[in-house]
PDB file of N, CA and C in Angstrom:
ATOM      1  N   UNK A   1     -24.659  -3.473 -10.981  1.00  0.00           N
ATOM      2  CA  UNK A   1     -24.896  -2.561 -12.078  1.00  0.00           C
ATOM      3  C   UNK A   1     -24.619  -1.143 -11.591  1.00  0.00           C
ATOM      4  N   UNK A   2     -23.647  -0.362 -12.395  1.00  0.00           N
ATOM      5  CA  UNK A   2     -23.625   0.912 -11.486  1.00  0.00           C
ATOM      6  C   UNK A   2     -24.109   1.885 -12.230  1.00  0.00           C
ATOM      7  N   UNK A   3     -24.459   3.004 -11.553  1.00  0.00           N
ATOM      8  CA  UNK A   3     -25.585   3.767 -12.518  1.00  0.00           C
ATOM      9  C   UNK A   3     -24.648   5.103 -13.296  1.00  0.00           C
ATOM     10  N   UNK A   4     -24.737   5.920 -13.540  1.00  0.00           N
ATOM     11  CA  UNK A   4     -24.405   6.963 -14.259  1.00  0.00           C
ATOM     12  C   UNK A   4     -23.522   8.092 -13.543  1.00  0.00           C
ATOM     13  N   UNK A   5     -22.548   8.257 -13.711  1.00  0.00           N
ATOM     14  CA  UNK A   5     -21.499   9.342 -13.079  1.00  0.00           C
ATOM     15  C   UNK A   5     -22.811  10.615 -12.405  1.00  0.00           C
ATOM     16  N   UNK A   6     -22.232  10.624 -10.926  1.00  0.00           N
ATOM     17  CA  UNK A   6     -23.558  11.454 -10.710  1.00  0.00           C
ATOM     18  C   UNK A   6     -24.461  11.269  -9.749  1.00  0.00           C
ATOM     19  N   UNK A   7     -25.214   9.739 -10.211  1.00  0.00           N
ATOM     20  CA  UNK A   7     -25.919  10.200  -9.459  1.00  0.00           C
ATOM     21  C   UNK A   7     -25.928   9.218  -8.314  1.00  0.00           C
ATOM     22  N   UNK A   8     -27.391   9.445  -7.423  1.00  0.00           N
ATOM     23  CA  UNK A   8     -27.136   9.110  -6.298  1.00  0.00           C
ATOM     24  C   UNK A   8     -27.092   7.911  -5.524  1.00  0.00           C
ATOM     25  N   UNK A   9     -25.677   7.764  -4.956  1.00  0.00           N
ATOM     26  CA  UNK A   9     -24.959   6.390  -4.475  1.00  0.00           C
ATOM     27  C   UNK A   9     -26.200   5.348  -4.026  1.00  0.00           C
ATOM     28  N   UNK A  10     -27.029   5.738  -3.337  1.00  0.00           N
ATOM     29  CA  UNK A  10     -28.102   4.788  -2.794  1.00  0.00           C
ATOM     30  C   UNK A  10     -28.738   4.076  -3.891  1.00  0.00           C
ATOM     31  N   UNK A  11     -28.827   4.173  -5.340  1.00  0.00           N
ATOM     32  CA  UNK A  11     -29.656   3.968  -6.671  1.00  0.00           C
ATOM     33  C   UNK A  11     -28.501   2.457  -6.698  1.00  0.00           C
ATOM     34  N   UNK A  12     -27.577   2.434  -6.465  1.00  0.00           N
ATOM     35  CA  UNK A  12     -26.547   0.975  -7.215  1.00  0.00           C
ATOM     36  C   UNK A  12     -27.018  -0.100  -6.362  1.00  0.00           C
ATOM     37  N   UNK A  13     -26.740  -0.999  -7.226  1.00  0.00           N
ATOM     38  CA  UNK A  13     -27.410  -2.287  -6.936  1.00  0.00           C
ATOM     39  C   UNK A  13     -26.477  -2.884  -5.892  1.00  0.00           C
ATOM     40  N   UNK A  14     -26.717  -3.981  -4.841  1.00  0.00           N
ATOM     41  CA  UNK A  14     -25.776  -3.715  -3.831  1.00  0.00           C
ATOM     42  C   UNK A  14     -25.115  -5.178  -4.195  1.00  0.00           C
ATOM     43  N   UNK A  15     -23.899  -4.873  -3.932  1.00  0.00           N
ATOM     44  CA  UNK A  15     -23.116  -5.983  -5.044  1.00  0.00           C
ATOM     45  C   UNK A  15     -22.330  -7.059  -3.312  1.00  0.00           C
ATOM     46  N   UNK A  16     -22.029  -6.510  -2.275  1.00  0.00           N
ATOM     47  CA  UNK A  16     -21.721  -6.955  -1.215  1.00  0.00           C
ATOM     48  C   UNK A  16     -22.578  -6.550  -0.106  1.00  0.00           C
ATOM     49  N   UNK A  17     -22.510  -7.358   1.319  1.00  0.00           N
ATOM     50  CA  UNK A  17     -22.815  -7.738   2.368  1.00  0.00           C
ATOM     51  C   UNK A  17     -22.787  -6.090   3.142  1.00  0.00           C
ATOM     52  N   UNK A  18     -21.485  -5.918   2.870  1.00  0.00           N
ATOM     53  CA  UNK A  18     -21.219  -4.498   4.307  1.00  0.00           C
ATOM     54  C   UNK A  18     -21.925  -3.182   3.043  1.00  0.00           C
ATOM     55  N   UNK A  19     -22.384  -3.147   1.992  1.00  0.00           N
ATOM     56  CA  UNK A  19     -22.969  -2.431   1.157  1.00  0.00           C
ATOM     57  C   UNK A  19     -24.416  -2.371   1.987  1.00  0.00           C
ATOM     58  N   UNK A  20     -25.278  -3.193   3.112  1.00  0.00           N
ATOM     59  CA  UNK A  20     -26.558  -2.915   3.554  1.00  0.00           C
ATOM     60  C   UNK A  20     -26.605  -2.177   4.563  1.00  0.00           C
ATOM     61  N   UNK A  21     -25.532  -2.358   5.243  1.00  0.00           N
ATOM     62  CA  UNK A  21     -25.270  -2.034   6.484  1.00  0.00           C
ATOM     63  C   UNK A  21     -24.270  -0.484   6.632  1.00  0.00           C
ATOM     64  N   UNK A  22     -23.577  -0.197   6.327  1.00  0.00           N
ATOM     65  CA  UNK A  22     -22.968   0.884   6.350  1.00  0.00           C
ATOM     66  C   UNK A  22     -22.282   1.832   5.544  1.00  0.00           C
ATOM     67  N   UNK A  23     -21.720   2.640   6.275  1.00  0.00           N
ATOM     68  CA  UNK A  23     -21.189   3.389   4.757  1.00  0.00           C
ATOM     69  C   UNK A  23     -19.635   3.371   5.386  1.00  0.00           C
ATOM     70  N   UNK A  24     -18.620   3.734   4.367  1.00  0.00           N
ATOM     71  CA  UNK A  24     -17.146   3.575   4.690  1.00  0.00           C
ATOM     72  C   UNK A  24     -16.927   5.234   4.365  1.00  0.00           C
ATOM     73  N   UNK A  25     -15.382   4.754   4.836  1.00  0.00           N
ATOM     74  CA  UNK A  25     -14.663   6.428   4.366  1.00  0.00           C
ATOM     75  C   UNK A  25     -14.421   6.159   3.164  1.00  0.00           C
ATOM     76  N   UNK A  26     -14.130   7.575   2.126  1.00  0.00           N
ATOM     77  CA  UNK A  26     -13.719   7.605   0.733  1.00  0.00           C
ATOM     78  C   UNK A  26     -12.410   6.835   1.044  1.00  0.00           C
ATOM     79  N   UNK A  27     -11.446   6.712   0.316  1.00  0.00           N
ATOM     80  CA  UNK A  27     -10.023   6.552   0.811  1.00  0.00           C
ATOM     81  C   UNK A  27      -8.908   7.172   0.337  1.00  0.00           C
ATOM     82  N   UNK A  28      -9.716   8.333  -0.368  1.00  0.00           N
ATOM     83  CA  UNK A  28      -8.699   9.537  -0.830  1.00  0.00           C
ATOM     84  C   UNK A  28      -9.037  10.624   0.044  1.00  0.00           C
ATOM     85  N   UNK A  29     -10.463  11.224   0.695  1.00  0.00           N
ATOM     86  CA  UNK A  29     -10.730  12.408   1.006  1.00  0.00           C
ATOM     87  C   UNK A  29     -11.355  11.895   2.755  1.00  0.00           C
ATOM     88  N   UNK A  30     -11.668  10.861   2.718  1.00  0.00           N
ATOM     89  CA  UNK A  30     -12.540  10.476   4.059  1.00  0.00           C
ATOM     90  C   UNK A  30     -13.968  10.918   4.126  1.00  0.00           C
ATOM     91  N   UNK A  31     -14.489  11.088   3.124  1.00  0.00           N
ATOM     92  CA  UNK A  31     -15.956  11.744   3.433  1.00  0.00           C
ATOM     93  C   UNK A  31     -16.340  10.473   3.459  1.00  0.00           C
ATOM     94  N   UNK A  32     -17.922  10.417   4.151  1.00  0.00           N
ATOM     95  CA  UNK A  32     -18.423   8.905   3.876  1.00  0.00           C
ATOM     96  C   UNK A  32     -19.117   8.789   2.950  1.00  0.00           C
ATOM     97  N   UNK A  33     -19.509   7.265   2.601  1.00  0.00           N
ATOM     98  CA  UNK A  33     -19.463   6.836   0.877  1.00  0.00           C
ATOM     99  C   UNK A  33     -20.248   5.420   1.473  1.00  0.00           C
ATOM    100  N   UNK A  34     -21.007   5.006   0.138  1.00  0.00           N
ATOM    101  CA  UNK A  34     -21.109   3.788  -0.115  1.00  0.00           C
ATOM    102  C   UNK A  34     -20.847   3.197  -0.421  1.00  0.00           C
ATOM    103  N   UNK A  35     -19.352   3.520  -1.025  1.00  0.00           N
ATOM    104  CA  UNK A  35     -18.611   3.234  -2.006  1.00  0.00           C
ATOM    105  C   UNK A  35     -17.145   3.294  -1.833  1.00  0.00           C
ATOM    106  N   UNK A  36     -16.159   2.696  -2.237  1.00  0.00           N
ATOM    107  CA  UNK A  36     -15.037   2.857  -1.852  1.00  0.00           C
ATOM    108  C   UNK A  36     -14.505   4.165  -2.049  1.00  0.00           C
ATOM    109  N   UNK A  37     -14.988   4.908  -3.095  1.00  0.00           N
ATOM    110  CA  UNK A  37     -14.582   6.217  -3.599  1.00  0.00           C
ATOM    111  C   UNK A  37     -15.854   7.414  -3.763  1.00  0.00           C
ATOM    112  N   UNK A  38     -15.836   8.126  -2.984  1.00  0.00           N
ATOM    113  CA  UNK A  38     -16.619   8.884  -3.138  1.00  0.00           C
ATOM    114  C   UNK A  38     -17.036   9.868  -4.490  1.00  0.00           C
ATOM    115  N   UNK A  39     -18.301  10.018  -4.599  1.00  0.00           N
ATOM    116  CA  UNK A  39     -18.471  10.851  -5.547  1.00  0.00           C
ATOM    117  C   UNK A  39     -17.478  11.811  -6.757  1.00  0.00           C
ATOM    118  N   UNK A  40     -17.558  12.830  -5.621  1.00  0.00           N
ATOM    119  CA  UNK A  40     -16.622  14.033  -5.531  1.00  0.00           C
ATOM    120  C   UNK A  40     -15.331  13.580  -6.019  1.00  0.00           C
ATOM    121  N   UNK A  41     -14.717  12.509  -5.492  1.00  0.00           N
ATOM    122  CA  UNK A  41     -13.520  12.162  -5.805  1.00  0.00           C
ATOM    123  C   UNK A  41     -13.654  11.098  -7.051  1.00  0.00           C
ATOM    124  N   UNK A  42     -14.217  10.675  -7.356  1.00  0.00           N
ATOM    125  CA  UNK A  42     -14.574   9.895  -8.874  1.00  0.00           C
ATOM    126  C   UNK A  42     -14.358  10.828  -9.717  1.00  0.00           C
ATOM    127  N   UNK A  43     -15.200  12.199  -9.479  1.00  0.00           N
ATOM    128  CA  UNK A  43     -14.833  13.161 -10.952  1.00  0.00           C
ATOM    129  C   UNK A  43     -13.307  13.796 -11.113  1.00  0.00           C
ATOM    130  N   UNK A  44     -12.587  13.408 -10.157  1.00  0.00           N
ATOM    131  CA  UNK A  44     -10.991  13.570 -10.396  1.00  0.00           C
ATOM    132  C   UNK A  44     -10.138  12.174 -10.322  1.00  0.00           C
ATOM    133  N   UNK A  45      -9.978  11.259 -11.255  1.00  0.00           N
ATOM    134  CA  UNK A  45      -9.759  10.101 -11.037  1.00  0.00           C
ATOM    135  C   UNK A  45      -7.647  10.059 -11.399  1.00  0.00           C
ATOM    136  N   UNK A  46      -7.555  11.272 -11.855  1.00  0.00           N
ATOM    137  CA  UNK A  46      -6.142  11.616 -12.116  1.00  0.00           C
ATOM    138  C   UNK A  46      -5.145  11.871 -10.397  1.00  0.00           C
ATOM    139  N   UNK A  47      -6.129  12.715  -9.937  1.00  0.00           N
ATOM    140  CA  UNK A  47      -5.975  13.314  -8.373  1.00  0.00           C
ATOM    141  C   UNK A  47      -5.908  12.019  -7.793  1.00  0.00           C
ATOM    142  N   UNK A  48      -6.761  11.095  -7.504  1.00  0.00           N
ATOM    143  CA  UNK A  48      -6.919   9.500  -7.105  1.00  0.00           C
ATOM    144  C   UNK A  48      -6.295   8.520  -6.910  1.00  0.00           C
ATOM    145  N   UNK A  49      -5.642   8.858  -8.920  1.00  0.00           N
ATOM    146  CA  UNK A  49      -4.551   7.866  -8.805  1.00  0.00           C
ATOM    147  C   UNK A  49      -3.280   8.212  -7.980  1.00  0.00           C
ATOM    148  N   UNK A  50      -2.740   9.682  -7.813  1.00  0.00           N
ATOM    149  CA  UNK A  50      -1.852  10.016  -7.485  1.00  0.00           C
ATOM    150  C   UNK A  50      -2.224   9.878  -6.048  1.00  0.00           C
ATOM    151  N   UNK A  51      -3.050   9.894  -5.202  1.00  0.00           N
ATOM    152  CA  UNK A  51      -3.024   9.824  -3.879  1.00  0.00           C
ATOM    153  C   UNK A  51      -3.011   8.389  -3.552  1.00  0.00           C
ATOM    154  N   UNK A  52      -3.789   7.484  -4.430  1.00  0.00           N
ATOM    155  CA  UNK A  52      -3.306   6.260  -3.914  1.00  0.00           C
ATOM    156  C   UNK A  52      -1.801   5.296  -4.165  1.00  0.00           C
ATOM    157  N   UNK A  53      -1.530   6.091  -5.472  1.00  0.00           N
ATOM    158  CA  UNK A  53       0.020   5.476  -5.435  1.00  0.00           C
ATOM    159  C   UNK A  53       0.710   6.255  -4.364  1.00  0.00           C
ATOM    160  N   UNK A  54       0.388   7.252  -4.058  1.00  0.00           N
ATOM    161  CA  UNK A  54       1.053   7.774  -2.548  1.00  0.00           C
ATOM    162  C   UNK A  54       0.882   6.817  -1.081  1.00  0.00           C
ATOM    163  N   UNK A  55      -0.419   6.825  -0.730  1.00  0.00           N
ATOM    164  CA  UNK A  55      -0.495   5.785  -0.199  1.00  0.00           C
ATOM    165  C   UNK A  55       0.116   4.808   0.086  1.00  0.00           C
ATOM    166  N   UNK A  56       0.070   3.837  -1.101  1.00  0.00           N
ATOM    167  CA  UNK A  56       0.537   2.544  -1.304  1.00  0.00           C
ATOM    168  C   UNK A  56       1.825   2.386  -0.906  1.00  0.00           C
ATOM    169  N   UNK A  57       3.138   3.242  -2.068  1.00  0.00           N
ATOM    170  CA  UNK A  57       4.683   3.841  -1.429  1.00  0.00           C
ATOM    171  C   UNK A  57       4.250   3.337   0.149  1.00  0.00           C
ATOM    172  N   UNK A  58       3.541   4.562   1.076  1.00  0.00           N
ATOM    173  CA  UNK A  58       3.514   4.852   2.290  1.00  0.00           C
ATOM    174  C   UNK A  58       3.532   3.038   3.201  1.00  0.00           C
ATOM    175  N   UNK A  59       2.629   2.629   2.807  1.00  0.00           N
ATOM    176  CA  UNK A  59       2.321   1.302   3.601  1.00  0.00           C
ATOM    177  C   UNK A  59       3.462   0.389   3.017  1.00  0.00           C
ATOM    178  N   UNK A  60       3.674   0.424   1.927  1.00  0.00           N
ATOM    179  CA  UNK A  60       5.117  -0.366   1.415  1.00  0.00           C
ATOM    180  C   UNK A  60       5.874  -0.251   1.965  1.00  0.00           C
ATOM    181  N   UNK A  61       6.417   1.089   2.213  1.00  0.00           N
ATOM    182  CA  UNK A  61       7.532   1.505   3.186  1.00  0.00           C
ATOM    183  C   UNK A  61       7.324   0.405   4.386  1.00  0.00           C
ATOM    184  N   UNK A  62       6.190   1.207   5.018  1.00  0.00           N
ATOM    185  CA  UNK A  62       5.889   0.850   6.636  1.00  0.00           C
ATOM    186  C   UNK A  62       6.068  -1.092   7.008  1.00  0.00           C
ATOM    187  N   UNK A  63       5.324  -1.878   5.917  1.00  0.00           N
ATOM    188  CA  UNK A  63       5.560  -3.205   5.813  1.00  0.00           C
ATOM    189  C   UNK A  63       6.945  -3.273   5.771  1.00  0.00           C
ATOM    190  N   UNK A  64       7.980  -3.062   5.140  1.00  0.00           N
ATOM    191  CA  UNK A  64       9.331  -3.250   4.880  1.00  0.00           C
ATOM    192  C   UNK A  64      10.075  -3.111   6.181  1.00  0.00           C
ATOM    193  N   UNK A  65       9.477  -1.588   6.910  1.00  0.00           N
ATOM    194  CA  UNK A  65      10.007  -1.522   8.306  1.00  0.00           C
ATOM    195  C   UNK A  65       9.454  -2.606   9.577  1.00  0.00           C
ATOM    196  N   UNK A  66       8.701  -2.770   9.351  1.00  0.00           N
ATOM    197  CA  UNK A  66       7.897  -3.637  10.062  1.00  0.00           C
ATOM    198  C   UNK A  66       8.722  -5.217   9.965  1.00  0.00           C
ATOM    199  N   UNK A  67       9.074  -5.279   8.961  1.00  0.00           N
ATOM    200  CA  UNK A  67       9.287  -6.834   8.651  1.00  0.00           C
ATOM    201  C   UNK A  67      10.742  -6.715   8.762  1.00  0.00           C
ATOM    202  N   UNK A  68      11.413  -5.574   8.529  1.00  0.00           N
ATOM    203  CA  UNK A  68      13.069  -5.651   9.251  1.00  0.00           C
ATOM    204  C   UNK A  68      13.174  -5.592  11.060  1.00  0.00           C
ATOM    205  N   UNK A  69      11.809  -4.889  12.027  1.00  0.00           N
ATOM    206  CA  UNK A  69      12.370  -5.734  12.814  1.00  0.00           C
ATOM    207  C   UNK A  69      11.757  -6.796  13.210  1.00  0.00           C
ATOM    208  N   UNK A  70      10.751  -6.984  12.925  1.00  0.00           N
ATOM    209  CA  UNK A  70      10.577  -8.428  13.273  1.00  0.00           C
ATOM    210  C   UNK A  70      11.766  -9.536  12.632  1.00  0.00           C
ATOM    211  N   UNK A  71      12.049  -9.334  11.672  1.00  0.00           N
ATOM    212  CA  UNK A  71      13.555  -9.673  11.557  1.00  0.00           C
ATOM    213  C   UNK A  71      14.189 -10.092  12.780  1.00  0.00           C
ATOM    214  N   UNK A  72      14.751  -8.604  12.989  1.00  0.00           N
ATOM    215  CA  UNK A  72      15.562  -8.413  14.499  1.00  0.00           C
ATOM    216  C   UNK A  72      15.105  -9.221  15.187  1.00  0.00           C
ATOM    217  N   UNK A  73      13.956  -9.013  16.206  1.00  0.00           N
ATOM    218  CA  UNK A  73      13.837  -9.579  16.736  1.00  0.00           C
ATOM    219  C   UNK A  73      14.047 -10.708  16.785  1.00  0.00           C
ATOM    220  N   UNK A  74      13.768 -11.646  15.851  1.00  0.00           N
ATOM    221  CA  UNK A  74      13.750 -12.876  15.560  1.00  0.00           C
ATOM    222  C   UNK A  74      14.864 -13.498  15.763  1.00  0.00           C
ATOM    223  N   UNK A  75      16.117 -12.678  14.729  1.00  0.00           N
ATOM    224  CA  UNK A  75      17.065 -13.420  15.255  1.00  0.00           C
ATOM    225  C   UNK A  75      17.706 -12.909  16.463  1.00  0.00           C
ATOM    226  N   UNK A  76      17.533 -12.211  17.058  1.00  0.00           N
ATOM    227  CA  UNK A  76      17.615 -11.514  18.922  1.00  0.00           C
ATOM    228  C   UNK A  76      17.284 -12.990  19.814  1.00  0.00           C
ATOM    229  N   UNK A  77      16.227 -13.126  18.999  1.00  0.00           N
ATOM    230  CA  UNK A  77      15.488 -14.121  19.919  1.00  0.00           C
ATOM    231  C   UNK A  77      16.160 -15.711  20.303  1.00  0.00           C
ATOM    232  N   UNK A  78      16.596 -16.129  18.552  1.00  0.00           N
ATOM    233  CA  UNK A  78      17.350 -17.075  18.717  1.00  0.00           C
ATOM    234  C   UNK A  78      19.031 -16.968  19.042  1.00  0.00           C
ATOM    235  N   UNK A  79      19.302 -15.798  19.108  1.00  0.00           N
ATOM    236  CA  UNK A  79      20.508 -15.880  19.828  1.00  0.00           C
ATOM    237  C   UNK A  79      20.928 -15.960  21.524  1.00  0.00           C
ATOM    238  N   UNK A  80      20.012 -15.803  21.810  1.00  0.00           N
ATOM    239  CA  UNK A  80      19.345 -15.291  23.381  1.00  0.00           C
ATOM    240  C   UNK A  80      19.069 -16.816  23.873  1.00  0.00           C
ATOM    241  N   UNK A  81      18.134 -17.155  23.111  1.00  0.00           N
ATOM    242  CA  UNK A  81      18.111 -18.630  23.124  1.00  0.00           C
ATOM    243  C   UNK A  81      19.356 -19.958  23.254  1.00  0.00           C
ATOM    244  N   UNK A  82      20.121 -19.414  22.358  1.00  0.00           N
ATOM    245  CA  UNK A  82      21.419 -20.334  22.411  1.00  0.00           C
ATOM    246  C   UNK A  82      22.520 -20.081  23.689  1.00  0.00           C
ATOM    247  N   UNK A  83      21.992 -18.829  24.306  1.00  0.00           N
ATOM    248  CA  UNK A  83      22.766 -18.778  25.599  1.00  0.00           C
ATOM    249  C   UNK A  83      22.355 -19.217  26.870  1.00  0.00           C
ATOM    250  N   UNK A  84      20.686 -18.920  26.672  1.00  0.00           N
ATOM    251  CA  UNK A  84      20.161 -20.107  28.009  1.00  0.00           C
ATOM    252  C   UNK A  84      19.891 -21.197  28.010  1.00  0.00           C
ATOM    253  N   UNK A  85      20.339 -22.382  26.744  1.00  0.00           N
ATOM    254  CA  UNK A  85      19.945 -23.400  27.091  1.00  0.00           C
ATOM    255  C   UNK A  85      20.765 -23.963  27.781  1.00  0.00           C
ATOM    256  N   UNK A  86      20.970 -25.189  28.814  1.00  0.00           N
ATOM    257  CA  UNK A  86      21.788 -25.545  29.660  1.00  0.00           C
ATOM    258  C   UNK A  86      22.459 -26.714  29.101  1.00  0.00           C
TER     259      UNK A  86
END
């Protein structure tokens, strides 16, 4: 149940496990939160969206690079392979 724009994060009912135990970073601003999104950054949810579709781009990219060379490698690997077998 979440309570009213406002107020204070400790009042919500705790809906998960790592909700008893700690608090996380926002993931737009990094302040810490109980919450995936901090306060502060809830009352700009326009600002939010635009930083996390930024984000997202960002790690999209990075997966894409990531997975072209493991690519490489891969087939590096099996070509390398076809020259030492005896």
């Amino acid at each position: 149940m979440y309570t009213s724009e406002g107020a204070d994060e400790n009042a919500i009912r705790k809906n998960t496990i790592s909700q008893y135990f700690c608090t996380v970073e926002c993931v737009c601003c990094g302040q810490l939160t109980h919450r995936g999104i901090c306060v502060d950054c809830r009352k700009r949810p326009q600002s939010v969206a635009v930083q996390l579709s930024d984000k997202l781009f960002q790690w999209e990219h990075a997966y894409v690079a990531i997975n072209k060379v493991r690519s490489f490698a891969a087939r590096t690997s099996l070509q390398l392979s076809f020259f030492l077998v005896p």
